[in-house]
Structure formats: structure tokens, C-alpha cells
C-alpha atoms as a PDB file:
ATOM      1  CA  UNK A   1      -6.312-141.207  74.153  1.00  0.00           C
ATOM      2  CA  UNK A   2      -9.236-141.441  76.709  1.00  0.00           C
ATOM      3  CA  UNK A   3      -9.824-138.231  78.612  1.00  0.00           C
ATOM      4  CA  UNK A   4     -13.253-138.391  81.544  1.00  0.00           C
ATOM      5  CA  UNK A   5     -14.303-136.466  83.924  1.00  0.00           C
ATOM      6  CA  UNK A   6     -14.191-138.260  87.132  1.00  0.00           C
ATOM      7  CA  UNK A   7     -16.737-137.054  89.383  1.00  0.00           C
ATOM      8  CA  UNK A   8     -15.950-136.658  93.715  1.00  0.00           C
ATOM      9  CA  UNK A   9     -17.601-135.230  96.838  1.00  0.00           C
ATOM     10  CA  UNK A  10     -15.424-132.522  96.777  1.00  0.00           C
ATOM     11  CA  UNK A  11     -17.979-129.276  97.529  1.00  0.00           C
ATOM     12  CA  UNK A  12     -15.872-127.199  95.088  1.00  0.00           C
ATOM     13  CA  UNK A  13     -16.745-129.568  92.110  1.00  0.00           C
ATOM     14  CA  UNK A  14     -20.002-129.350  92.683  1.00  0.00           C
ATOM     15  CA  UNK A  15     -20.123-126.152  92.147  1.00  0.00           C
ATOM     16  CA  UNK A  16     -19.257-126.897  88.416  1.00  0.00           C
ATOM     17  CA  UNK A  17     -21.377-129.815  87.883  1.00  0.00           C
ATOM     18  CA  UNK A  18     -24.641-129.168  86.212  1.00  0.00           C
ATOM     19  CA  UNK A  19     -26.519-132.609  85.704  1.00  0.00           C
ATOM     20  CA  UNK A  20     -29.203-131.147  83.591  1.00  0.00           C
ATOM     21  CA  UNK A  21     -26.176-130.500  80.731  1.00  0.00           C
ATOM     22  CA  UNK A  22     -23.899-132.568  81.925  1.00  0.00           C
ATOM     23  CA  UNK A  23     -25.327-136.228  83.443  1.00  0.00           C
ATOM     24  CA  UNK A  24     -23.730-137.984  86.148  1.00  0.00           C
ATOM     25  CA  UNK A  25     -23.709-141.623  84.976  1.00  0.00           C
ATOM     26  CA  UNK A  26     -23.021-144.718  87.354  1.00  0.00           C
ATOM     27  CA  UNK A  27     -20.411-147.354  85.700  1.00  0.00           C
ATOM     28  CA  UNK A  28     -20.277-149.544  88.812  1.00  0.00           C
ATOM     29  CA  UNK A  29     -22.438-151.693  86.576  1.00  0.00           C
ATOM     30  CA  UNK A  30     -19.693-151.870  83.997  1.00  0.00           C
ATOM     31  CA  UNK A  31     -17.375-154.093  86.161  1.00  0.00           C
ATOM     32  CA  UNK A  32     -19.742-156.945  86.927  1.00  0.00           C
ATOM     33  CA  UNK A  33     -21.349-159.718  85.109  1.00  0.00           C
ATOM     34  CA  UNK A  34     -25.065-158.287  85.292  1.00  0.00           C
ATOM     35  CA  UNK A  35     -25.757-158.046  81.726  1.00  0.00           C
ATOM     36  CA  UNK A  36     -28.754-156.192  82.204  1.00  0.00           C
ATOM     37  CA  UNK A  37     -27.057-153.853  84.301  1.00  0.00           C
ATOM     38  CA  UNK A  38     -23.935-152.746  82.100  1.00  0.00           C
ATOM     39  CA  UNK A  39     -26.746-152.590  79.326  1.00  0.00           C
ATOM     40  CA  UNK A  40     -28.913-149.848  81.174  1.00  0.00           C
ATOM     41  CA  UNK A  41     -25.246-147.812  81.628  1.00  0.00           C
ATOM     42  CA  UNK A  42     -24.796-148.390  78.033  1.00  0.00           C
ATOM     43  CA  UNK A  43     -27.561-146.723  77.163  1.00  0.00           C
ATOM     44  CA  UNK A  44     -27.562-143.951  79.497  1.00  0.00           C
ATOM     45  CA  UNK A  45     -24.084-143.692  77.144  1.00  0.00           C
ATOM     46  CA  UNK A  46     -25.747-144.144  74.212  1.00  0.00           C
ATOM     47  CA  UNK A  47     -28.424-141.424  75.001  1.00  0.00           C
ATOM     48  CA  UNK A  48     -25.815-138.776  76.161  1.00  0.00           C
ATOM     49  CA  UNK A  49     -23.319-139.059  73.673  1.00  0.00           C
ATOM     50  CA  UNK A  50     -26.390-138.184  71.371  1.00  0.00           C
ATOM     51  CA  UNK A  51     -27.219-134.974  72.954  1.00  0.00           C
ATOM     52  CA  UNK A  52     -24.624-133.443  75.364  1.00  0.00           C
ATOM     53  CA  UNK A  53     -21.748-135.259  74.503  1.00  0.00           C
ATOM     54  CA  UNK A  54     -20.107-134.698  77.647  1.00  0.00           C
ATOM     55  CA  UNK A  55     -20.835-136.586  81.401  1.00  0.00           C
ATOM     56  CA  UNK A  56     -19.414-137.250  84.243  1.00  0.00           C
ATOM     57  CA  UNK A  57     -18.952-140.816  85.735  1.00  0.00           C
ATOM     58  CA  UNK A  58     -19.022-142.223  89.390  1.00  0.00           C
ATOM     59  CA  UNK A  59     -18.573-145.619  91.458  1.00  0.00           C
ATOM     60  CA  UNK A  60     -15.576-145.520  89.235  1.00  0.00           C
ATOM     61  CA  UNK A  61     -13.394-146.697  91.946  1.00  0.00           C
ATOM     62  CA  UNK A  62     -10.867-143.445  92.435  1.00  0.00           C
ATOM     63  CA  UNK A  63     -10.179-141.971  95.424  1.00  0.00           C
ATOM     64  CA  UNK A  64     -10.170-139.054  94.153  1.00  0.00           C
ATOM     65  CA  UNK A  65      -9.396-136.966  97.776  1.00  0.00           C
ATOM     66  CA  UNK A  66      -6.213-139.494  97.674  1.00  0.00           C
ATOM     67  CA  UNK A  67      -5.424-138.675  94.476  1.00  0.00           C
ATOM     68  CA  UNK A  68      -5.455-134.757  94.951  1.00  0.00           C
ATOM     69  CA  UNK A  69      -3.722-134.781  98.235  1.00  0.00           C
ATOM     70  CA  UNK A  70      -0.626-136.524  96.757  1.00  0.00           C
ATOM     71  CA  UNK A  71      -0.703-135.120  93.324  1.00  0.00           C
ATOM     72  CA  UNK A  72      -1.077-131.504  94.895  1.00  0.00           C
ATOM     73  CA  UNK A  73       1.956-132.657  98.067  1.00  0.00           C
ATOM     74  CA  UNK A  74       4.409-133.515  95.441  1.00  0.00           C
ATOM     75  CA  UNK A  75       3.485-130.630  93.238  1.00  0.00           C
ATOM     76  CA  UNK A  76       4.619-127.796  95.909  1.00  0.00           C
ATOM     77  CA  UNK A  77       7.016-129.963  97.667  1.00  0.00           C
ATOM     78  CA  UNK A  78       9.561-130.841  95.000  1.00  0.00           C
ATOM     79  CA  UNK A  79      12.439-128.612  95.029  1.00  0.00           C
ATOM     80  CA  UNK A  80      13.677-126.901  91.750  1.00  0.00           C
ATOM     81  CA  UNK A  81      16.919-128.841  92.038  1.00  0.00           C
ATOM     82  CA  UNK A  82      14.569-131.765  91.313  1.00  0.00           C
ATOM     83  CA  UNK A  83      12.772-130.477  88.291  1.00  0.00           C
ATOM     84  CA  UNK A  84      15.635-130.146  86.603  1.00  0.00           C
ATOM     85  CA  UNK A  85      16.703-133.506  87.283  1.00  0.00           C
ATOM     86  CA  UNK A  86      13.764-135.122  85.879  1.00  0.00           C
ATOM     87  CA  UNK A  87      12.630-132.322  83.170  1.00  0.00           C
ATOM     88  CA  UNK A  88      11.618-133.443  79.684  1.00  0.00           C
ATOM     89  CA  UNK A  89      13.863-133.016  76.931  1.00  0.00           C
ATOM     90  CA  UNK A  90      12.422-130.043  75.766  1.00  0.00           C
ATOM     91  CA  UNK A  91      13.498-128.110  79.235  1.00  0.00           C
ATOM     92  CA  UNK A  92      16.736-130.195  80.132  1.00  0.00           C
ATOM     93  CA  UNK A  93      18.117-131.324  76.771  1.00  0.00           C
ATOM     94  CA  UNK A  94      20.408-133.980  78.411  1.00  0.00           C
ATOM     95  CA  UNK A  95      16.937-136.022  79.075  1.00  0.00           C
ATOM     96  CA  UNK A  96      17.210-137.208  75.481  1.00  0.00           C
ATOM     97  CA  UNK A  97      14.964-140.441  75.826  1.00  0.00           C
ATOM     98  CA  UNK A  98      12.264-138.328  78.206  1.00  0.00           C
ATOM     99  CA  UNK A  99      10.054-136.823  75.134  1.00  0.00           C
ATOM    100  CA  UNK A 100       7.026-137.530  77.259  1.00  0.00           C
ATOM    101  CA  UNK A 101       7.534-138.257  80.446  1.00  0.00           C
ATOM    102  CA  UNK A 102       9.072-136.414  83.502  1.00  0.00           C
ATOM    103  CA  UNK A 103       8.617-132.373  85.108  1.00  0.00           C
ATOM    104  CA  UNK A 104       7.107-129.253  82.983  1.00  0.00           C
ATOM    105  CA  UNK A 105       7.991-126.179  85.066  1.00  0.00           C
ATOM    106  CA  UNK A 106       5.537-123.167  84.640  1.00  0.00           C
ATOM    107  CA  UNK A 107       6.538-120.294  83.154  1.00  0.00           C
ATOM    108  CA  UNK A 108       5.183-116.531  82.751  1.00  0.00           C
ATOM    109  CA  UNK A 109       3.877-117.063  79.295  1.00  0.00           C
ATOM    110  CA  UNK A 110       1.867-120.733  80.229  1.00  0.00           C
ATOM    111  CA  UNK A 111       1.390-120.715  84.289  1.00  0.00           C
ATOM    112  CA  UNK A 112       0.769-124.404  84.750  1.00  0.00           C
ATOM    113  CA  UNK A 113       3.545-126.948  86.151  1.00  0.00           C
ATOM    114  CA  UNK A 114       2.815-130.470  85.488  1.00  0.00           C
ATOM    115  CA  UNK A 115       4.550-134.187  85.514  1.00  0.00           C
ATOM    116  CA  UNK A 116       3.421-136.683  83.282  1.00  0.00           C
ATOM    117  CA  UNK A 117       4.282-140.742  83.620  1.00  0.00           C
ATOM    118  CA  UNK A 118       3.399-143.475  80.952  1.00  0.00           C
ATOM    119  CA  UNK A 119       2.721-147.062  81.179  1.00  0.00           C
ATOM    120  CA  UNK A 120       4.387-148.423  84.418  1.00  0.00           C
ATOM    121  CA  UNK A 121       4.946-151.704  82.446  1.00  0.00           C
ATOM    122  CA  UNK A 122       7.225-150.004  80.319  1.00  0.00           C
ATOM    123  CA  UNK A 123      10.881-151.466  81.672  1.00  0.00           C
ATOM    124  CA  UNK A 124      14.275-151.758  80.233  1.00  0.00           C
ATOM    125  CA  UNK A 125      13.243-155.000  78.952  1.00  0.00           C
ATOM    126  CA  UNK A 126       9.728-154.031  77.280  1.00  0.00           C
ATOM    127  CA  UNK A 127       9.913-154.629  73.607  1.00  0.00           C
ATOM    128  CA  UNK A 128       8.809-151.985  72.892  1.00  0.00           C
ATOM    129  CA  UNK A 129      11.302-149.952  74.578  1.00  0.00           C
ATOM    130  CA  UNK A 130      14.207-152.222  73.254  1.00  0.00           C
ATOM    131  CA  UNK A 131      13.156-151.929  70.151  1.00  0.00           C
ATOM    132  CA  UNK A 132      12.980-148.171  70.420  1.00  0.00           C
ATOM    133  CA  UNK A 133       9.387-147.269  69.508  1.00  0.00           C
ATOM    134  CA  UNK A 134       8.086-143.954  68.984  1.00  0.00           C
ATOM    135  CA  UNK A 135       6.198-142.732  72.074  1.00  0.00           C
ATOM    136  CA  UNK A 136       7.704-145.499  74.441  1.00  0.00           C
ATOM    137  CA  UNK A 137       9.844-144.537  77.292  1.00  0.00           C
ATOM    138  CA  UNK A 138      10.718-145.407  80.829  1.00  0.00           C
ATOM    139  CA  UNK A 139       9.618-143.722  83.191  1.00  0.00           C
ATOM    140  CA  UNK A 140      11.755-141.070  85.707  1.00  0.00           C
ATOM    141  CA  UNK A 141      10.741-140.754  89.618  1.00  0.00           C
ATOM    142  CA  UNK A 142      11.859-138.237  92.246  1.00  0.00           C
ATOM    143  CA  UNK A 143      13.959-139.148  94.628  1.00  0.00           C
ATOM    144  CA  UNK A 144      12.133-141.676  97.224  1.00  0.00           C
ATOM    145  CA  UNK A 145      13.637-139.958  99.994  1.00  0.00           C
ATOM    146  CA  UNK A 146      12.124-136.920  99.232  1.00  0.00           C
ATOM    147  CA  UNK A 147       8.896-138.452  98.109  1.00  0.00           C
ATOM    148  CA  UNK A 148       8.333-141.872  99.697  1.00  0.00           C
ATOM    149  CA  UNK A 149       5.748-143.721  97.865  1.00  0.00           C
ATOM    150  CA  UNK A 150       4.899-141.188  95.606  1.00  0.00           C
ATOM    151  CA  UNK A 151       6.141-143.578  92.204  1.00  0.00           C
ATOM    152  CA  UNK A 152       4.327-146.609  93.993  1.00  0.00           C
ATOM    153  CA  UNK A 153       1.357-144.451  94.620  1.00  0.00           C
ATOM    154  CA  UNK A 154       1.390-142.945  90.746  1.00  0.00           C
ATOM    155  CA  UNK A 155       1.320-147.004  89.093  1.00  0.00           C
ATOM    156  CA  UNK A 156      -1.208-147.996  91.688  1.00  0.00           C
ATOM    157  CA  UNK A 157      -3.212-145.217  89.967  1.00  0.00           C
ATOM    158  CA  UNK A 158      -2.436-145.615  86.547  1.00  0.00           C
ATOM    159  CA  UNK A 159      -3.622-149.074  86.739  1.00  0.00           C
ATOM    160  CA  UNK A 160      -6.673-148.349  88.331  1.00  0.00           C
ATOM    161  CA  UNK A 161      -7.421-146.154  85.616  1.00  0.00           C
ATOM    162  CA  UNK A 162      -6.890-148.608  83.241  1.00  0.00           C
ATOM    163  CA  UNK A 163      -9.675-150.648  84.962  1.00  0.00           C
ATOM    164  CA  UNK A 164     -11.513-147.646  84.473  1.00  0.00           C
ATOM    165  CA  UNK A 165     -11.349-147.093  80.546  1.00  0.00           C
ATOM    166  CA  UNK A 166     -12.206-151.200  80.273  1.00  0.00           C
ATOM    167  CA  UNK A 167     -15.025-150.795  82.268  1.00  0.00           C
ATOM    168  CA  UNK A 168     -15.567-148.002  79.917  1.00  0.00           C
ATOM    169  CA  UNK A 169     -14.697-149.317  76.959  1.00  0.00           C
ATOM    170  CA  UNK A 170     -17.640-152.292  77.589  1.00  0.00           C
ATOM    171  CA  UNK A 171     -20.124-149.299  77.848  1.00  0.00           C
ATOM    172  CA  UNK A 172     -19.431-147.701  74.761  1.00  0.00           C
ATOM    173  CA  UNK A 173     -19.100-151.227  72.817  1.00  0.00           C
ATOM    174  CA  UNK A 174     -22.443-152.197  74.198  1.00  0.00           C
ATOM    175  CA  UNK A 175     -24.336-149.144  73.045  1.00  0.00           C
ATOM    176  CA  UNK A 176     -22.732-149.504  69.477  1.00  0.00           C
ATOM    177  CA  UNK A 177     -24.615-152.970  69.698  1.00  0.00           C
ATOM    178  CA  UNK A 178     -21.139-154.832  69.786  1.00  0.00           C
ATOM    179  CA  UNK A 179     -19.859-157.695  72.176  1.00  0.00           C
ATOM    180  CA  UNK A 180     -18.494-155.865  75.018  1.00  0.00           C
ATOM    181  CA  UNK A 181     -15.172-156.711  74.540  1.00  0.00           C
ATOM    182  CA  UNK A 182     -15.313-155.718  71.117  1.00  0.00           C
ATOM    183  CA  UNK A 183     -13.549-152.183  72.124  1.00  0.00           C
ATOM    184  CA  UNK A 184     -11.773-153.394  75.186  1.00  0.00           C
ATOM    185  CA  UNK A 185      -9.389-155.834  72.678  1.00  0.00           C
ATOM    186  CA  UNK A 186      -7.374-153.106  70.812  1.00  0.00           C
ATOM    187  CA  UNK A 187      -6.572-151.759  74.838  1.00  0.00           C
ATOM    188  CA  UNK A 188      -4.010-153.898  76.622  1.00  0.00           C
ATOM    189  CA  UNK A 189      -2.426-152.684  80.054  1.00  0.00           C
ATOM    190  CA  UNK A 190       0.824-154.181  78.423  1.00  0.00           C
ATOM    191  CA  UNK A 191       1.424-151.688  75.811  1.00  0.00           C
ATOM    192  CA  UNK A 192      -1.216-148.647  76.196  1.00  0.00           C
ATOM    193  CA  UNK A 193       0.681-145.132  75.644  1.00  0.00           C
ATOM    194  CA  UNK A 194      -2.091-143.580  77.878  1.00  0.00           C
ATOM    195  CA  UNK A 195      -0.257-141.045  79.484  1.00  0.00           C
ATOM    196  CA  UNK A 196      -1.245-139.860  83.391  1.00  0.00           C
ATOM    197  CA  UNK A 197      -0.498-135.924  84.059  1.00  0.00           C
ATOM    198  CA  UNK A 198      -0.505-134.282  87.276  1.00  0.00           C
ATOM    199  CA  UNK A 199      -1.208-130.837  86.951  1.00  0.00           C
ATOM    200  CA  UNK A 200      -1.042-127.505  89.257  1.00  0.00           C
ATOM    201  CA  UNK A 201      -1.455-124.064  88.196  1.00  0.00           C
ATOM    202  CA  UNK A 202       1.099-122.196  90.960  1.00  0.00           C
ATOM    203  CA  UNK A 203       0.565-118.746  91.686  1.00  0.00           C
ATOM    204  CA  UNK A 204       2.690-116.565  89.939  1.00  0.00           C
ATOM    205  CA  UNK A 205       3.680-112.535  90.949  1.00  0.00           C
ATOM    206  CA  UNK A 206       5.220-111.693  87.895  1.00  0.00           C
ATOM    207  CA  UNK A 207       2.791-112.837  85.259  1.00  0.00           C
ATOM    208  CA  UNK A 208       2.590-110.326  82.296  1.00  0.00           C
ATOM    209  CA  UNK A 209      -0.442-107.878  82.336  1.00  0.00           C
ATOM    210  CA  UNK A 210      -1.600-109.503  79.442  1.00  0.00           C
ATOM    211  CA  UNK A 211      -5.772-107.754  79.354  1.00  0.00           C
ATOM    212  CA  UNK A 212      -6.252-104.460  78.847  1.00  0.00           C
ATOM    213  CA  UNK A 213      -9.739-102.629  79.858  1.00  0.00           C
ATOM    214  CA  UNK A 214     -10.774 -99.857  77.549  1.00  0.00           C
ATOM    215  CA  UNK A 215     -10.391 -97.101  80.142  1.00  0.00           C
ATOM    216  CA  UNK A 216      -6.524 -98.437  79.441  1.00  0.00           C
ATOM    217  CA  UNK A 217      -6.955 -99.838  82.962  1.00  0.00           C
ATOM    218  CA  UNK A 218      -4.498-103.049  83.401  1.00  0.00           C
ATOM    219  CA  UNK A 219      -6.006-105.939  84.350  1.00  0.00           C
ATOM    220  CA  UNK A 220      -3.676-108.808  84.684  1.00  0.00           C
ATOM    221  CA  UNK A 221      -4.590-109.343  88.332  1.00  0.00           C
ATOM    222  CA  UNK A 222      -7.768-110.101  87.571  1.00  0.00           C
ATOM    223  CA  UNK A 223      -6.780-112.182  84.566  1.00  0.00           C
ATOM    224  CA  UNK A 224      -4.140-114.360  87.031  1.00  0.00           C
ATOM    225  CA  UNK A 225      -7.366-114.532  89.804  1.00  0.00           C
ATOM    226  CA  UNK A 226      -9.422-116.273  87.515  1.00  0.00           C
ATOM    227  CA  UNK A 227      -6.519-118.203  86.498  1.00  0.00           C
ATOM    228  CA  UNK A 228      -6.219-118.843  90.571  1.00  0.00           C
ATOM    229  CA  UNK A 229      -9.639-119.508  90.298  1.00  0.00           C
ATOM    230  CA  UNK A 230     -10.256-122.238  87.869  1.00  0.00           C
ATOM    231  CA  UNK A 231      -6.820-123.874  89.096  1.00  0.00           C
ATOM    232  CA  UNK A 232      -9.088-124.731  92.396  1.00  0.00           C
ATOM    233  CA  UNK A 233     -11.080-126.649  90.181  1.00  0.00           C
ATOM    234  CA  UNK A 234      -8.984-128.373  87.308  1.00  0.00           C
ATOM    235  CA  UNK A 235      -6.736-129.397  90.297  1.00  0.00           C
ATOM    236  CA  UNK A 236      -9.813-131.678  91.616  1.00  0.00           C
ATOM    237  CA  UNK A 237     -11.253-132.708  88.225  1.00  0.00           C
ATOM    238  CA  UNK A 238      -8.625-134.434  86.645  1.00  0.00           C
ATOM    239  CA  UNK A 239      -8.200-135.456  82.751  1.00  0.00           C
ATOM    240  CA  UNK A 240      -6.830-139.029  81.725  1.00  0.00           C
END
């Protein structure tokens, strides 16, 4: 599973970024031939997997503003009808084969809604899938009326983001002193289970006063504001 920050222009992720903990490192590099280029990403890599562990990438490719928009449209546009349709098993039992993928509604208890797709190159005829792997399944779309483009949109992305992880991949190989590719061969486009999630936190009015202050004062509005709050961000930095 590979899971990056992506970093965008949006002003409200800046507000979260701090370069001095957490770098900003350019991977345009990584998706050329300039060996002496990817080599100077690999080890700005090497050097912050050694101390923060944690950075943020750019020139990555993403647009992220695109991605947000139609993420965000389809989360509060899809009608509840349509949730149910395309639920996963564990929320519409009669979605047998949808372990993985499809629509997780919020609820009081976990207040985050979010659909998750796998590998677009997983058909009816994958062999994988006809041979009934674990983990394997074929993806379910909303309606295209209601949502025109959206599934084209969603394996546009998820195979830009597989450009993303080799480019990624030839970092992290080169600062291990490997051949570049030595990472990128054990991830193939054809038969990754790299899941992509879309994920909004909705508000919601009846959410349990869960925090009590020690005057006995309730504070679950408070609690569901900073929910509110970090939604605004994990929204725009997305996990993949």
C-alpha cells in the first residue's frame, strides 16, 4: 500500500505544511532520464526518511483543484437511493462480490462518507477476477446520468497515480543504492490492489456529545467543529 501526501496551491494546505518538519521534495526529476537529477531527489529521500520520515511531494503531475472539485461534487451530489445501490457488502449485503469497492455512508458513531475504486484494469475477463482472488473485484459506478464522467474521470486518476508511485518507486530504489527499477518491478498497473478512496467528512446535527468538560459542560459541538475543521483539510490532502 503506498499512501503520500500530495502537495497543491490550495491556501488552506498551506496552512498545515511546515517545511522545516516536513520537506517539500520535487519528483519531476523522477520521470526523466537525467540520472543525475532523479539521484539528487533520491537523496533528498534518502536524507528525510532518516530524520522526519514524513514529506510532501510536488511536480507530481495531479491536478489536485480537479481532483477535489469532482471528488467533493459527487460526494454531496449522490442521492441516498444511490448509496445503497452501490454500498459495500458490509452496508448492503446483496453486494456480495463488493468487499472493497463501492459507497461507505457516514454514520453518528464514524462521521466520514467515502467511495473507494480498485484497479480499473480489473474486468470480467481479468484473471485474476476469473479466478476469484482474494482482494480482486470489479469495480461499481454511479449512474452516468447522474454523474457524467465521473468513472472516466476516477481511472484517468488512478492511473496517473500509478505514474506517480513508479516515479516514486525509482526514488526510493535509488537511495537504497539499487537499479531504479529494482522496486518499480514487483508494481505492475495490470494487477496492483492499490485502492483510490474519496473521502468527505459531512456535517452531521445529531452527532453524540461524546466530550465532557469537567465543569460537566457538554462539548460535542466543539468536538464536531474541529471535526468540521480538519475535514477542510483532509478533503484537499488526499491519501493513496
Amino acid at each position: 500500500s503506498q499512501h503520500y501526501f500530495i502537495q497543491s496551491n490550495l491556501s488552506r494546505i498551506d496552512m498545515v505544511i511546515d517545511d522545516d518538519f516536513v520537506p517539500t521534495i520535487s519528483i519531476g526529476p523522477l520521470f526523466g532520464s537525467d540520472k543525475d537529477a532523479k539521484m539528487g531527489v533520491a537523496q533528498q529521500i534518502d536524507k528525510v526518511c532518516r530524520e522526519s520520515g514524513f514529506f510532501y511531494i510536488s511536480d507530481h503531475g495531479v491536478d489536485l483543484n480537479e481532483l477535489f472539485k469532482t471528488s467533493m461534487d459527487f460526494l454531496k451530489t449522490i442521492k441516498d437511493e444511490e448509496k445503497q445501490r452501490i454500498a459495500i457488502a458490509a452496508w448492503n449485503p446483496s453486494n456480495t462480490k463488493q468487499i472493497r469497492n463501492g459507497f461507505q455512508p457516514a454514520t453518528p458513531h464514524k462521521p466520514v462518507e467515502m467511495f473507494c475504486y480498485l484497479n480499473p484494469e480489473f474486468s470480467e475477463q481479468h484473471p485474476a477476477i476469473v479466478e476469484g482472488l482474494p482482494g480482486h473485484e470489479v469495480n461499481v459506478w454511479p449512474d452516468e446520468k447522474d454523474h457524467p464522467g465521473f468513472k472516466e474521470y476516477c481511472e484517468e486518476y488512478y492511473r496517473k497515480m500509478v505514474k506517480v508511485t513508479t516515479a516514486l518507486l525509482k526514488g526510493f530504489s535509488l537511495a537504497l543504492g539499487l537499479e531504479e527499477d529494482a522496486l518499480g518491478d514487483h508494481f505492475k498497473q495490470a494487477d496492483t490492489l492499490s485502492s483510490a478512496v474519496f473521502i468527505r467528512y459531512p456535517e452531521m446535527e445529531d452527532y453524540p456529545n461524546i466530550i465532557i468538560a469537567e465543569d460537566g459542560t457538554e462539548l460535542g459541538a466543539l468536538y464536531c467543529s474541529m471535526i468540521t475543521y480538519q475535514a477542510t483539510i483532509l478533503e484537499k490532502l488526499h491519501l493513496y
